[in-house]
N, C-alpha and C. Protein backbone atom coordinates (compact mmCIF):
# COMPACT_ATOMS: atom_id res chain seq x y z
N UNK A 1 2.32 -1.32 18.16
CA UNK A 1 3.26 -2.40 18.37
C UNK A 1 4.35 -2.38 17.29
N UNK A 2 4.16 -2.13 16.23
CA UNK A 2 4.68 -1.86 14.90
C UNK A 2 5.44 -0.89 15.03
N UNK A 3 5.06 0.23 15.82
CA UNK A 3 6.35 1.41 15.72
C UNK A 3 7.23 1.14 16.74
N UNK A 4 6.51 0.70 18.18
CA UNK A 4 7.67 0.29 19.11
C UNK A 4 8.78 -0.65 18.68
N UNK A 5 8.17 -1.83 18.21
CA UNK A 5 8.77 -3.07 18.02
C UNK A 5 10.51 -2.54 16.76
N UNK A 6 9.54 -2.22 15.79
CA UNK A 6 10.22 -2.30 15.03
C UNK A 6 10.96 -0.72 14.86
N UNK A 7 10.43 0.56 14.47
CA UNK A 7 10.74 1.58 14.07
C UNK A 7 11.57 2.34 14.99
N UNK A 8 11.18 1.93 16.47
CA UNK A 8 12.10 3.22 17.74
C UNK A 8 13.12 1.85 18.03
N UNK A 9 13.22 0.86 17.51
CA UNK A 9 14.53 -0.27 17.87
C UNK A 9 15.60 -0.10 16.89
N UNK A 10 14.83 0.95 15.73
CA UNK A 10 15.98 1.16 14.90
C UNK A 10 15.98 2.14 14.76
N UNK A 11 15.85 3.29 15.52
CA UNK A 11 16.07 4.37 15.97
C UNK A 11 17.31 4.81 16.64
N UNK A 12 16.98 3.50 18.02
CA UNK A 12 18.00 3.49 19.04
C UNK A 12 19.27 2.88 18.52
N UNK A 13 19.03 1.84 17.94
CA UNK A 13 20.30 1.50 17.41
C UNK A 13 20.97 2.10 16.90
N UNK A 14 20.67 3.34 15.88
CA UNK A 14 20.89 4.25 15.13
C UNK A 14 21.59 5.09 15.81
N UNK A 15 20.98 5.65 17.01
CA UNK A 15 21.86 6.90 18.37
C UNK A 15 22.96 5.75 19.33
N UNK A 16 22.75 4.70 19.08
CA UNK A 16 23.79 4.10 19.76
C UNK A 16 25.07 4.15 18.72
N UNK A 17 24.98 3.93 17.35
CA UNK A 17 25.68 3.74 16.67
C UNK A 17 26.15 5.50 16.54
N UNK A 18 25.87 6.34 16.21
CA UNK A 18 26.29 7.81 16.19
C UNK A 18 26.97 7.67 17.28
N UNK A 19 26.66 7.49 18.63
CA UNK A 19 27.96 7.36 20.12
C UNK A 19 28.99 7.12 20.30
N UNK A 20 28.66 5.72 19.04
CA UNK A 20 30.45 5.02 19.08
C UNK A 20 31.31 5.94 17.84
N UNK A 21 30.04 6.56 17.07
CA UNK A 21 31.14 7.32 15.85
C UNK A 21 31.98 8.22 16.87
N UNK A 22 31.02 9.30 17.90
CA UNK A 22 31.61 10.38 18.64
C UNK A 22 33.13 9.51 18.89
N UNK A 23 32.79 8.68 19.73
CA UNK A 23 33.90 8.05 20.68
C UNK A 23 35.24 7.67 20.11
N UNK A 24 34.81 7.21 18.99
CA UNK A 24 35.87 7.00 18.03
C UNK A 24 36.48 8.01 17.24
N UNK A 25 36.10 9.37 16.67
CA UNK A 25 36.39 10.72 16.19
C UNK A 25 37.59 10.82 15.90
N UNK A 26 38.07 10.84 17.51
CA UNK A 26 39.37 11.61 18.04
C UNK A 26 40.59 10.15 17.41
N UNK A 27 40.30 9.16 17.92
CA UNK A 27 41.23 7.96 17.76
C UNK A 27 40.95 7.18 16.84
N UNK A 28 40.09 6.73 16.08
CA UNK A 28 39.79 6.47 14.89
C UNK A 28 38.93 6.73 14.18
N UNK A 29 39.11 7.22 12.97
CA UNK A 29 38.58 8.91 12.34
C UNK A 29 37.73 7.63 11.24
N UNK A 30 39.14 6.78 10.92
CA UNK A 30 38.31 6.05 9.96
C UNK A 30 37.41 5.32 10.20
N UNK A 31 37.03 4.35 11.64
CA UNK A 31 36.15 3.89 12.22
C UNK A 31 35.25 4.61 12.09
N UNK A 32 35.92 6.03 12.56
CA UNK A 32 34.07 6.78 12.78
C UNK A 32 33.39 7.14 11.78
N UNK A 33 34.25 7.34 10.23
CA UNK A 33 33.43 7.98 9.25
C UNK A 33 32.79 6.45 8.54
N UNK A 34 33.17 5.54 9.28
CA UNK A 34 32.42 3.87 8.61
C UNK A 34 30.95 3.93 9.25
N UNK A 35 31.01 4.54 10.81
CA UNK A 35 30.44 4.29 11.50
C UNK A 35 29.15 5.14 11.48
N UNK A 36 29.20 6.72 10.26
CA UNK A 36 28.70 7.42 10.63
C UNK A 36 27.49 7.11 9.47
N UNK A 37 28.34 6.48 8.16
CA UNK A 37 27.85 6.21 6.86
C UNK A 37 26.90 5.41 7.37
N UNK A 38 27.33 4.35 7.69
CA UNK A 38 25.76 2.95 8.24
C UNK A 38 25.20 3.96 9.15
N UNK A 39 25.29 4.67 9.92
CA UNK A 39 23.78 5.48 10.26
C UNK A 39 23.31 6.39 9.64
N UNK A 40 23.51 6.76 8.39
CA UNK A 40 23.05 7.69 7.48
C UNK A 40 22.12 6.55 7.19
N UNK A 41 22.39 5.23 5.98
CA UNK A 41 22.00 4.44 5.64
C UNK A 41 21.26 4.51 6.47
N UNK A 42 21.11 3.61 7.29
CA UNK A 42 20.03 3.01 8.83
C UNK A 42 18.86 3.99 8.50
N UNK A 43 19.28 5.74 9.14
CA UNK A 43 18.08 6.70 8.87
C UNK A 43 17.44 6.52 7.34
N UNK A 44 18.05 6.83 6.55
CA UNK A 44 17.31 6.94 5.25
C UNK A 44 16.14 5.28 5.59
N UNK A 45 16.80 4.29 5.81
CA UNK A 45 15.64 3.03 6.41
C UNK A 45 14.77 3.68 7.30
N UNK A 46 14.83 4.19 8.36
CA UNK A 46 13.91 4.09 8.96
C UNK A 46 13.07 5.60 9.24
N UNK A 47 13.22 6.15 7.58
CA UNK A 47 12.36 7.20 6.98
C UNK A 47 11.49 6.57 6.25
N UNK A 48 12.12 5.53 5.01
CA UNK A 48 10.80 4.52 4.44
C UNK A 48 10.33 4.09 5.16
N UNK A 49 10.62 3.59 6.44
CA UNK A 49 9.66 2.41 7.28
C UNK A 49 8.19 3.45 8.30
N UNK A 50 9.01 4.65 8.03
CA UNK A 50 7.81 6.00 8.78
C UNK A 50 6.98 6.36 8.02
N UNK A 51 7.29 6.53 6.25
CA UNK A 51 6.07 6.89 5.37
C UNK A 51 5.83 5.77 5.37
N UNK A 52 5.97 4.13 4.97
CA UNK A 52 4.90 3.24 4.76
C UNK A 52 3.76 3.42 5.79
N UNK A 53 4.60 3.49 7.39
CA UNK A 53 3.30 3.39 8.49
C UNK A 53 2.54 4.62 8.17
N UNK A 54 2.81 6.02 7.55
CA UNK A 54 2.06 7.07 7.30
C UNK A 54 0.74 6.52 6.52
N UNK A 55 1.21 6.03 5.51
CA UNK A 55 -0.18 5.94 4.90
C UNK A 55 -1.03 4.83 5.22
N UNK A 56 -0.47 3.90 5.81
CA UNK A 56 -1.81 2.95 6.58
C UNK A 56 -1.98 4.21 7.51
N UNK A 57 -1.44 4.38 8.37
CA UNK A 57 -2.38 5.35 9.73
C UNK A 57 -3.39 6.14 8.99
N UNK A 58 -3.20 7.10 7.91
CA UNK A 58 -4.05 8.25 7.88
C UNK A 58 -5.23 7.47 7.63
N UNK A 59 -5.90 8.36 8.31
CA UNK A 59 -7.94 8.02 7.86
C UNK A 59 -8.33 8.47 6.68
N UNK A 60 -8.65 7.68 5.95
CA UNK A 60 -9.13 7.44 4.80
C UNK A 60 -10.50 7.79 4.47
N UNK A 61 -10.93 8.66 4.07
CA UNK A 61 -12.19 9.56 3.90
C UNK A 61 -12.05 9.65 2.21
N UNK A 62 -13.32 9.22 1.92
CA UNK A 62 -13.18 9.39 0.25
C UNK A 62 -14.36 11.12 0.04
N UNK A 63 -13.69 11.62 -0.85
CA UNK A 63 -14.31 12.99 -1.24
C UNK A 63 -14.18 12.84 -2.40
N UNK A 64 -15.10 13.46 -3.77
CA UNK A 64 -15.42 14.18 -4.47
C UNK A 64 -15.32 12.41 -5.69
N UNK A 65 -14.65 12.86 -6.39
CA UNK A 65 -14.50 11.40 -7.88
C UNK A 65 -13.59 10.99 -7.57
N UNK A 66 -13.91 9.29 -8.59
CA UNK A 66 -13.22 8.20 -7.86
C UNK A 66 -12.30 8.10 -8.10
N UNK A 67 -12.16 8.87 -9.56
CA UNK A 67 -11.16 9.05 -10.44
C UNK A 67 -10.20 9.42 -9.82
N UNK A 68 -10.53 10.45 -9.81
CA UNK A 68 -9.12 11.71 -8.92
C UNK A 68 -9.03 11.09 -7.57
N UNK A 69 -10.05 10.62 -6.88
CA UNK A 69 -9.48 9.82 -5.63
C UNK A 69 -7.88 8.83 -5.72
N UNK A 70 -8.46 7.91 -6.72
CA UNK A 70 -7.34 6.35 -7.19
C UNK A 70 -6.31 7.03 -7.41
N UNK A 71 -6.29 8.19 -8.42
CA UNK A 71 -4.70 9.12 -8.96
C UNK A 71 -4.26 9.42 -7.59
N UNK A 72 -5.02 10.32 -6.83
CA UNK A 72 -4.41 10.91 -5.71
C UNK A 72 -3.73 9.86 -4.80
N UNK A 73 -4.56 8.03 -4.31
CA UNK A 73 -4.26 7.73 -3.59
C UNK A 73 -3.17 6.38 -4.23
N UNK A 74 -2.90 6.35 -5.53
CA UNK A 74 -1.68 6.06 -6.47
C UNK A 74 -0.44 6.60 -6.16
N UNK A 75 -0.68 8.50 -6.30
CA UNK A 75 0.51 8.76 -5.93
C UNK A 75 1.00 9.10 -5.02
N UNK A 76 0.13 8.83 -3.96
CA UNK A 76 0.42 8.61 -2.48
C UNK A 76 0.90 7.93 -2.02
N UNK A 77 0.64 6.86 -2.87
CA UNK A 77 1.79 5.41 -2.31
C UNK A 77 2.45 4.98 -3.07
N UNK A 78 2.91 5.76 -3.99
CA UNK A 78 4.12 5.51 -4.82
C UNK A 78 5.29 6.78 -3.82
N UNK A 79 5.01 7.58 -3.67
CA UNK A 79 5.95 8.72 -2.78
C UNK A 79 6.01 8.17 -1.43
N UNK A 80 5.23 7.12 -0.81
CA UNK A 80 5.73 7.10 0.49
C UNK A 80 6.11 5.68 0.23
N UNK A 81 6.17 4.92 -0.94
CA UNK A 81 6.92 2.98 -0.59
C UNK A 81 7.77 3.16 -1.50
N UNK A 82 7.88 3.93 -2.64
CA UNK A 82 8.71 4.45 -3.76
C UNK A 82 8.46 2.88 -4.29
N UNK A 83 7.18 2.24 -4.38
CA UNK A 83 6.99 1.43 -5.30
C UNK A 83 6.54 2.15 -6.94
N UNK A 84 6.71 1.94 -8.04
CA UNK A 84 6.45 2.58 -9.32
C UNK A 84 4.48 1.95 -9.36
N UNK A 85 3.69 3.03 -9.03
CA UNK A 85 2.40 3.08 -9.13
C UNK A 85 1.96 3.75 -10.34
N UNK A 86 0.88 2.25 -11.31
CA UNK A 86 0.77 3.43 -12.65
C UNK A 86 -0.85 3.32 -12.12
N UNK A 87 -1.68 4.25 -12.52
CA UNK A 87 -3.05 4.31 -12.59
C UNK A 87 -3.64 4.63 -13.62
N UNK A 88 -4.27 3.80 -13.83
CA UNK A 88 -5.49 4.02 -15.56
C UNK A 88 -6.53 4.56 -15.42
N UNK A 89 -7.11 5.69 -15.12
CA UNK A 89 -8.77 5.99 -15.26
C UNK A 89 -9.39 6.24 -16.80
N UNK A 90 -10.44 6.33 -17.13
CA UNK A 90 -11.15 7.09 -17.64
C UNK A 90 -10.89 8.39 -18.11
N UNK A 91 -10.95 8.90 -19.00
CA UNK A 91 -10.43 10.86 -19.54
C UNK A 91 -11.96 10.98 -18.30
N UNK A 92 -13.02 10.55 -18.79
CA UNK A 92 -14.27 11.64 -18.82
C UNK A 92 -14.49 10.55 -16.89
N UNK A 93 -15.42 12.02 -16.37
CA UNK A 93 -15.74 12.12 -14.94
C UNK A 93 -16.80 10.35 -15.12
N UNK A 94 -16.45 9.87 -13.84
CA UNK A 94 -16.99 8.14 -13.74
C UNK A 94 -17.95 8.62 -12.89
N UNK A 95 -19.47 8.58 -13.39
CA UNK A 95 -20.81 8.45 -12.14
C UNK A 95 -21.02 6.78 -12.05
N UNK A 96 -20.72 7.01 -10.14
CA UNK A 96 -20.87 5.79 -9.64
C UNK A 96 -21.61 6.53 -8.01
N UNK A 97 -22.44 6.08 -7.99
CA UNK A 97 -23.49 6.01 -6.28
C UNK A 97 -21.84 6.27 -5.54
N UNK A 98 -21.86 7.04 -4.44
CA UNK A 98 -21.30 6.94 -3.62
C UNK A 98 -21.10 5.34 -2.52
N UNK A 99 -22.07 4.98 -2.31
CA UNK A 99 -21.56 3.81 -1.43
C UNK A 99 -20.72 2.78 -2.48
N UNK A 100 -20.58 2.95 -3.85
CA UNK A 100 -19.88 2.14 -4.58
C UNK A 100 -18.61 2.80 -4.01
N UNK A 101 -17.97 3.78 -4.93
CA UNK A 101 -17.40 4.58 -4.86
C UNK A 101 -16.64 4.60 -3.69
N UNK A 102 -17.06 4.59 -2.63
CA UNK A 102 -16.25 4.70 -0.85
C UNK A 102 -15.61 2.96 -1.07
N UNK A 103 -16.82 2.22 -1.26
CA UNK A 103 -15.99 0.43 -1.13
C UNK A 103 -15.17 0.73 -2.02
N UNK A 104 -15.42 0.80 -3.19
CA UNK A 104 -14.00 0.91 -4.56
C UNK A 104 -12.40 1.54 -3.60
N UNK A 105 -12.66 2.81 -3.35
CA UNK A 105 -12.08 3.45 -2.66
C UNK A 105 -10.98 2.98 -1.46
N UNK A 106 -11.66 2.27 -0.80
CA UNK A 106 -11.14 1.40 0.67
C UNK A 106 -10.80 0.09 -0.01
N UNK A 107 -11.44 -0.44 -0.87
CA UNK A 107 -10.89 -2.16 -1.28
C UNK A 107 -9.35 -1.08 -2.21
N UNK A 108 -9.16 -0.20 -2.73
CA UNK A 108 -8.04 -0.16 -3.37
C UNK A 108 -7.24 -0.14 -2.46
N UNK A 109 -7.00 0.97 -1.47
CA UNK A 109 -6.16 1.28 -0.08
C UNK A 109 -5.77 -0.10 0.56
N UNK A 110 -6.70 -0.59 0.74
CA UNK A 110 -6.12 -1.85 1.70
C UNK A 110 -5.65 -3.14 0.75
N UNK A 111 -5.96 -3.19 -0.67
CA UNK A 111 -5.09 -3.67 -1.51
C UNK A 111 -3.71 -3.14 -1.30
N UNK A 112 -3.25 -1.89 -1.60
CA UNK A 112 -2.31 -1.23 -1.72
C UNK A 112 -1.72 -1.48 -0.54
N UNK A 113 -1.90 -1.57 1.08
CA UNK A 113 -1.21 -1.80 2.03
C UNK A 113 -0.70 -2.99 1.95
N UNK A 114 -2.20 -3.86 1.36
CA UNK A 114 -1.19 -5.52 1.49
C UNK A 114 0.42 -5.72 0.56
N UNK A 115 0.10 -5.07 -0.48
CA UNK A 115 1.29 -5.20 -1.51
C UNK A 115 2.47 -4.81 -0.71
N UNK A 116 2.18 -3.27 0.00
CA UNK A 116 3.25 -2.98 0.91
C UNK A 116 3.86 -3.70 1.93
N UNK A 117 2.92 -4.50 2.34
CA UNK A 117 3.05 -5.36 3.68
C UNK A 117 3.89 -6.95 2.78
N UNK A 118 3.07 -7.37 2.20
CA UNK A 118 3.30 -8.45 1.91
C UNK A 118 4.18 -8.45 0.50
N UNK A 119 4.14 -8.13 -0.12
CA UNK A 119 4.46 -8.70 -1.71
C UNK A 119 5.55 -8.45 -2.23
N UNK A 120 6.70 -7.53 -1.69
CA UNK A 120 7.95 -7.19 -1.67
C UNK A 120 7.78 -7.02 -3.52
N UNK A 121 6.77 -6.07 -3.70
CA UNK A 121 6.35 -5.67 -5.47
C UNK A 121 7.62 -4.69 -5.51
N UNK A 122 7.71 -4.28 -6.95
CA UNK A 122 8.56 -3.09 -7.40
C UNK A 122 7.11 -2.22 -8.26
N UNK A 123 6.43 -2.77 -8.51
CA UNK A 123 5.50 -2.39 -9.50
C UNK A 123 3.92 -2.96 -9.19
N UNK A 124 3.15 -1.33 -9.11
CA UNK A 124 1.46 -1.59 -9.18
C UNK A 124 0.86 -1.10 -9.95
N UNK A 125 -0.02 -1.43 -10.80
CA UNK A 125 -1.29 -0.93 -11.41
C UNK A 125 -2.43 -1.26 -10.92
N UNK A 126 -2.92 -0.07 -10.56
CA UNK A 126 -4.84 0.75 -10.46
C UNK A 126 -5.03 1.01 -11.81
N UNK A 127 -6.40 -0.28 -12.17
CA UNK A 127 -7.06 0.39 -13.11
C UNK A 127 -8.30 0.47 -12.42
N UNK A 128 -9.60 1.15 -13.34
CA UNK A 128 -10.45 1.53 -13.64
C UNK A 128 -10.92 1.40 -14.73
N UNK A 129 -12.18 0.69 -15.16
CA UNK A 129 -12.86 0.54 -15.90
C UNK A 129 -14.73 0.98 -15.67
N UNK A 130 -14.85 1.32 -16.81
CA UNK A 130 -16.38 1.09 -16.26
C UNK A 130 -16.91 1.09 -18.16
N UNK A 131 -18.78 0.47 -18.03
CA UNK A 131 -18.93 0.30 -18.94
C UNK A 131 -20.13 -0.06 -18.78
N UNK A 132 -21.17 -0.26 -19.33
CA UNK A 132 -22.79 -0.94 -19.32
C UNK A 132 -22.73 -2.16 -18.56
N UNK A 133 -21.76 -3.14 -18.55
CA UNK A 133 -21.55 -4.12 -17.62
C UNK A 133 -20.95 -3.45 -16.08
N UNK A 134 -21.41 -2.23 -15.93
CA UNK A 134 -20.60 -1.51 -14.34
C UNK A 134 -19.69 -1.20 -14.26
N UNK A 135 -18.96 -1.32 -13.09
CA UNK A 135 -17.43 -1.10 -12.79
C UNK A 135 -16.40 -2.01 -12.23
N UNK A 136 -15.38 -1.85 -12.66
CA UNK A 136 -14.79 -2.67 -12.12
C UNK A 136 -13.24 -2.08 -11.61
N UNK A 137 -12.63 -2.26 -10.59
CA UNK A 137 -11.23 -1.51 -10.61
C UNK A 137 -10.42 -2.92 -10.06
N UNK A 138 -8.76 -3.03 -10.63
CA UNK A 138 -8.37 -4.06 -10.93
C UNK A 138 -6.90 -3.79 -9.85
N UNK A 139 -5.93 -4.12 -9.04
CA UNK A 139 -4.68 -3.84 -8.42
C UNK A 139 -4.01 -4.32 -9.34
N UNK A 140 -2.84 -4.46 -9.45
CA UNK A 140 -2.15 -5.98 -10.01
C UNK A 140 -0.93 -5.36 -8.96
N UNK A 141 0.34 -6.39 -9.25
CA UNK A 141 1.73 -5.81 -8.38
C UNK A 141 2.78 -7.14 -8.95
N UNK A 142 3.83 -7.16 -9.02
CA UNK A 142 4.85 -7.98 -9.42
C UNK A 142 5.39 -8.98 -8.63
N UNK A 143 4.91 -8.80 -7.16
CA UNK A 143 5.68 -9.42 -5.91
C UNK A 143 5.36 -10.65 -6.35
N UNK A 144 5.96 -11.07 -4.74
CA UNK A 144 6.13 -12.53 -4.72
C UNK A 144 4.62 -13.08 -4.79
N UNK A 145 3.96 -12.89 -4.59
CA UNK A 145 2.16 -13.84 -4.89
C UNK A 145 1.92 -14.55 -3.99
N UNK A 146 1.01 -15.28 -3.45
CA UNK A 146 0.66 -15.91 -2.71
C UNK A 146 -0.48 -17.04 -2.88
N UNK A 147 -0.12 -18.24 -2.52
CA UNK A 147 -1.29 -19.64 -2.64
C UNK A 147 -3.01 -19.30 -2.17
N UNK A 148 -3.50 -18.86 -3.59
CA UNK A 148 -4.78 -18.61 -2.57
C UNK A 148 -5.73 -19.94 -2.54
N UNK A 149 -5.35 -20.93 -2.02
CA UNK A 149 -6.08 -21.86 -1.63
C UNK A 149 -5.85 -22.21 -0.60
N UNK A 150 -5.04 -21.22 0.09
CA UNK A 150 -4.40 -21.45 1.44
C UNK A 150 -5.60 -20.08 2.39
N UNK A 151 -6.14 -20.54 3.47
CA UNK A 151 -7.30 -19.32 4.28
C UNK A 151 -5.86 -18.39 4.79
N UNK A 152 -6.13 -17.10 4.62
CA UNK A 152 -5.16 -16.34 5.06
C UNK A 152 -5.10 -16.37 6.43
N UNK A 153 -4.12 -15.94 7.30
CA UNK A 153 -3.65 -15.73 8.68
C UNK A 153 -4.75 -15.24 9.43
N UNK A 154 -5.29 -15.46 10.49
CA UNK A 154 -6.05 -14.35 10.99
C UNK A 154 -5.47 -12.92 11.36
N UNK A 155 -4.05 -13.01 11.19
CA UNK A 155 -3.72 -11.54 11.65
C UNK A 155 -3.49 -10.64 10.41
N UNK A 156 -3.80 -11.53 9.71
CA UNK A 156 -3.90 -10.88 8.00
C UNK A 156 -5.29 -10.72 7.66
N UNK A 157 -5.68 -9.59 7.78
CA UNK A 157 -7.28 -9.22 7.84
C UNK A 157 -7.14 -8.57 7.03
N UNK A 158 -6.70 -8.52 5.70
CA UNK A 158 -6.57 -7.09 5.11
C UNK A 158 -7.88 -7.56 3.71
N UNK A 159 -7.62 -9.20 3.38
CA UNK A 159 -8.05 -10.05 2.45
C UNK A 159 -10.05 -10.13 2.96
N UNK A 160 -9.92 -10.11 3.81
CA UNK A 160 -11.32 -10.33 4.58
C UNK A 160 -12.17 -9.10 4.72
N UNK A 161 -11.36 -7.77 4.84
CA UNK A 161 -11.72 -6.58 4.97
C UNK A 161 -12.46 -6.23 2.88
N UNK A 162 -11.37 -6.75 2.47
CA UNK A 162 -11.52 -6.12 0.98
C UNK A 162 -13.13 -7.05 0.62
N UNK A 163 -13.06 -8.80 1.17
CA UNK A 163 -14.15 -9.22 0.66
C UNK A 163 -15.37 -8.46 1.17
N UNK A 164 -15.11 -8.24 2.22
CA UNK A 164 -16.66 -7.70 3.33
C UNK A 164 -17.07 -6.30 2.52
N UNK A 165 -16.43 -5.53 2.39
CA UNK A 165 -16.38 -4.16 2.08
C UNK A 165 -17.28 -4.29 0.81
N UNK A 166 -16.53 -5.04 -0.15
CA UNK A 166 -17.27 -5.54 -1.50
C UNK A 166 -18.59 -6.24 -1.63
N UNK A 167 -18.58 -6.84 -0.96
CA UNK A 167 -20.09 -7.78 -1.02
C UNK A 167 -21.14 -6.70 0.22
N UNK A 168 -20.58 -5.92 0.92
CA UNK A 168 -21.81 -5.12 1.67
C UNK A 168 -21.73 -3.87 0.74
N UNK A 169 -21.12 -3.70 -0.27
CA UNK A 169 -21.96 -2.42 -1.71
C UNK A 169 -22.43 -3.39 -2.70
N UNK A 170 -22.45 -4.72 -2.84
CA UNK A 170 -23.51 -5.33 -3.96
C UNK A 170 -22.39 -5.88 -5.12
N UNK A 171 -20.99 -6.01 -4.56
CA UNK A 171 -19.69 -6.10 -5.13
C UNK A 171 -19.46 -7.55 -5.17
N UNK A 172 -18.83 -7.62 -6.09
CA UNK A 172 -17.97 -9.00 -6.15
C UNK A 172 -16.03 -8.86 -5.88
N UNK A 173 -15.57 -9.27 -5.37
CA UNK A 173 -14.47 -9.10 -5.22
C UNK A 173 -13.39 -11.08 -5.59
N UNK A 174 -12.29 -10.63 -6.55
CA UNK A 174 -12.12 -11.80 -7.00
C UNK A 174 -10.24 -11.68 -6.16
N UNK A 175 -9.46 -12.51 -6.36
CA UNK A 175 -8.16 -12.58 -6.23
C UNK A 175 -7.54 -13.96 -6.94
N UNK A 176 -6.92 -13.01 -7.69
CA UNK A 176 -5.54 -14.04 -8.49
C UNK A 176 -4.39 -14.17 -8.47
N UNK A 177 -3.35 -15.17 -7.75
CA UNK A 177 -1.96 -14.97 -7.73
C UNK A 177 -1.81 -16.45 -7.22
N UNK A 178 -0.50 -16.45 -7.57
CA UNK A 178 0.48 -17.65 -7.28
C UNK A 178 1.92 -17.33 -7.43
N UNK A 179 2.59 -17.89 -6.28
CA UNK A 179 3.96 -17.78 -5.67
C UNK A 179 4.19 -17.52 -6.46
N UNK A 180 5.68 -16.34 -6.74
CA UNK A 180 6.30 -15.53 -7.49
C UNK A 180 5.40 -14.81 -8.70
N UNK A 181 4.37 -14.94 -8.57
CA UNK A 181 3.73 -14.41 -9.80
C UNK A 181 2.83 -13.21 -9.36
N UNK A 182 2.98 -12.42 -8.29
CA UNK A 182 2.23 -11.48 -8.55
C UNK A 182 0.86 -11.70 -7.85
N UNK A 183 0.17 -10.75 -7.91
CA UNK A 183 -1.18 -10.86 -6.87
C UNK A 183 -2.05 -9.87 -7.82
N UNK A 184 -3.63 -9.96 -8.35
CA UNK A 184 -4.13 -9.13 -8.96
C UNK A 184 -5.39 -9.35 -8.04
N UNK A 185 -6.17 -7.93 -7.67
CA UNK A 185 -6.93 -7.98 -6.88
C UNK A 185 -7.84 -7.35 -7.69
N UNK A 186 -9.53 -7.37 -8.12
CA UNK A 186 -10.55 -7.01 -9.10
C UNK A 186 -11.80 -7.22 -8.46
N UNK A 187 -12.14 -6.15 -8.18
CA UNK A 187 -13.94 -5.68 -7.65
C UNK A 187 -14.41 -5.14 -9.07
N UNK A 188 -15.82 -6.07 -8.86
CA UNK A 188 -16.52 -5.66 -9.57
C UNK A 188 -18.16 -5.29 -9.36
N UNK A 189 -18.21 -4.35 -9.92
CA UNK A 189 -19.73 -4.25 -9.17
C UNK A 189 -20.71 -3.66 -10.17
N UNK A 190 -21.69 -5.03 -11.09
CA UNK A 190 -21.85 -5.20 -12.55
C UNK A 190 -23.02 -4.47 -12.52
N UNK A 191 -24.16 -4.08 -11.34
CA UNK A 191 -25.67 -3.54 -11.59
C UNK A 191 -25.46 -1.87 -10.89
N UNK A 192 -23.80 -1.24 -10.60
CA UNK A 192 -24.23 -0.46 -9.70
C UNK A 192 -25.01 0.99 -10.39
N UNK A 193 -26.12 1.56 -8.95
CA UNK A 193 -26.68 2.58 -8.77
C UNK A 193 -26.11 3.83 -9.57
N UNK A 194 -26.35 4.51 -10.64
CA UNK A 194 -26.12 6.05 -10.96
C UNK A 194 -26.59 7.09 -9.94
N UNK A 195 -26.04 8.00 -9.50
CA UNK A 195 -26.28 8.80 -8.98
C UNK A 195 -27.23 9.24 -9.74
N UNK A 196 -28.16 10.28 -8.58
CA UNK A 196 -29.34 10.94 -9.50
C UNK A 196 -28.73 12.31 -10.00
């Protein structure tokens, strides 16, 4: 619905607008080179609006450390929202049970979409921590924030997905923000399993 609605409507507009540049060429050159610039513009838009939908679509499969997962999927969505993504891990390799590890994994991603979706951020940090008290990995983002004493939308499932995900690996999942201030999203998961 998302690509029809929005992405091939500004597509078309885009080849409608190149038509009138043609048409105009011959008889007004300067019309057309006005005409040709706003659809340069337009495309370069609706190249960001194709990588944001890229990285929600792809399937999300976590492999190998969590570490190098968060970096990888940091600068994955700093190259496709050209939001400035910093990520903090650990120097040394983080043993965490895999079923931690996959929730950590998916509560970051669908953090990271909401910011995209919602928070009109310039700026995210992924951290990572871990320590005898467990693990914990933290979002933060600069956007606009949101009232969380307000139940989110039902078509905003992204908040409900991150709690479920968290509390079915043995997780706690917290959220902090208020209008204009930013949104910080923090799973923690204080007893988890070492791999053997």
């Amino acid at each position: 619905m998302d690509l029809h609605d929005g992405i091939m409507q500004d597509v078309y507009a885009v080849s409608l607008g190149l038509e009138m540049a043609l048409a105009d060429l011959e008889d007004d050159p300067t019309r057309a080179d006005q005409a040709l610039n706003k659809a340069i513009d337009d495309l370069h838009g609706v190249v960001r609006d194709i990588r944001n939908f890229i990285f929600d679509l792809r399937p999300r499969r976590f492999r190998g450390q969590l570490s190098d997962a968060l970096l990888d999927l940091g600068r994955e969505f700093e190259d496709n929202t050209t939001i400035r993504t910093a990520v903090s891990v650990p120097s040394s390799r983080v043993a965490v049970a895999d079923e931690v590890a996959v929730a950590v994994y998916h509560v970051a991603h669908e953090a990271l979409s909401n910011v995209r979706k919602h928070s009109q951020a310039d700026q995210v940090e992924i951290l990572l921590e871990t320590g005898r008290e467990g693990i914990r990995v933290e979002i933060t983002d600069n956007g606009s924030g949101f009232d969380t004493s307000q139940d989110p939308e039902e078509s905003h499932r992204g908040l409900r997905n991150m709690f479920a995900r968290a509390k079915a690996a043995g997780g706690q999942l917290d959220v902090s923000s208020k209008p204009g201030q930013g949104t910080s999203i923090s799973v923690r998961f204080p007893d988890h399993p070492q791999p053997a």
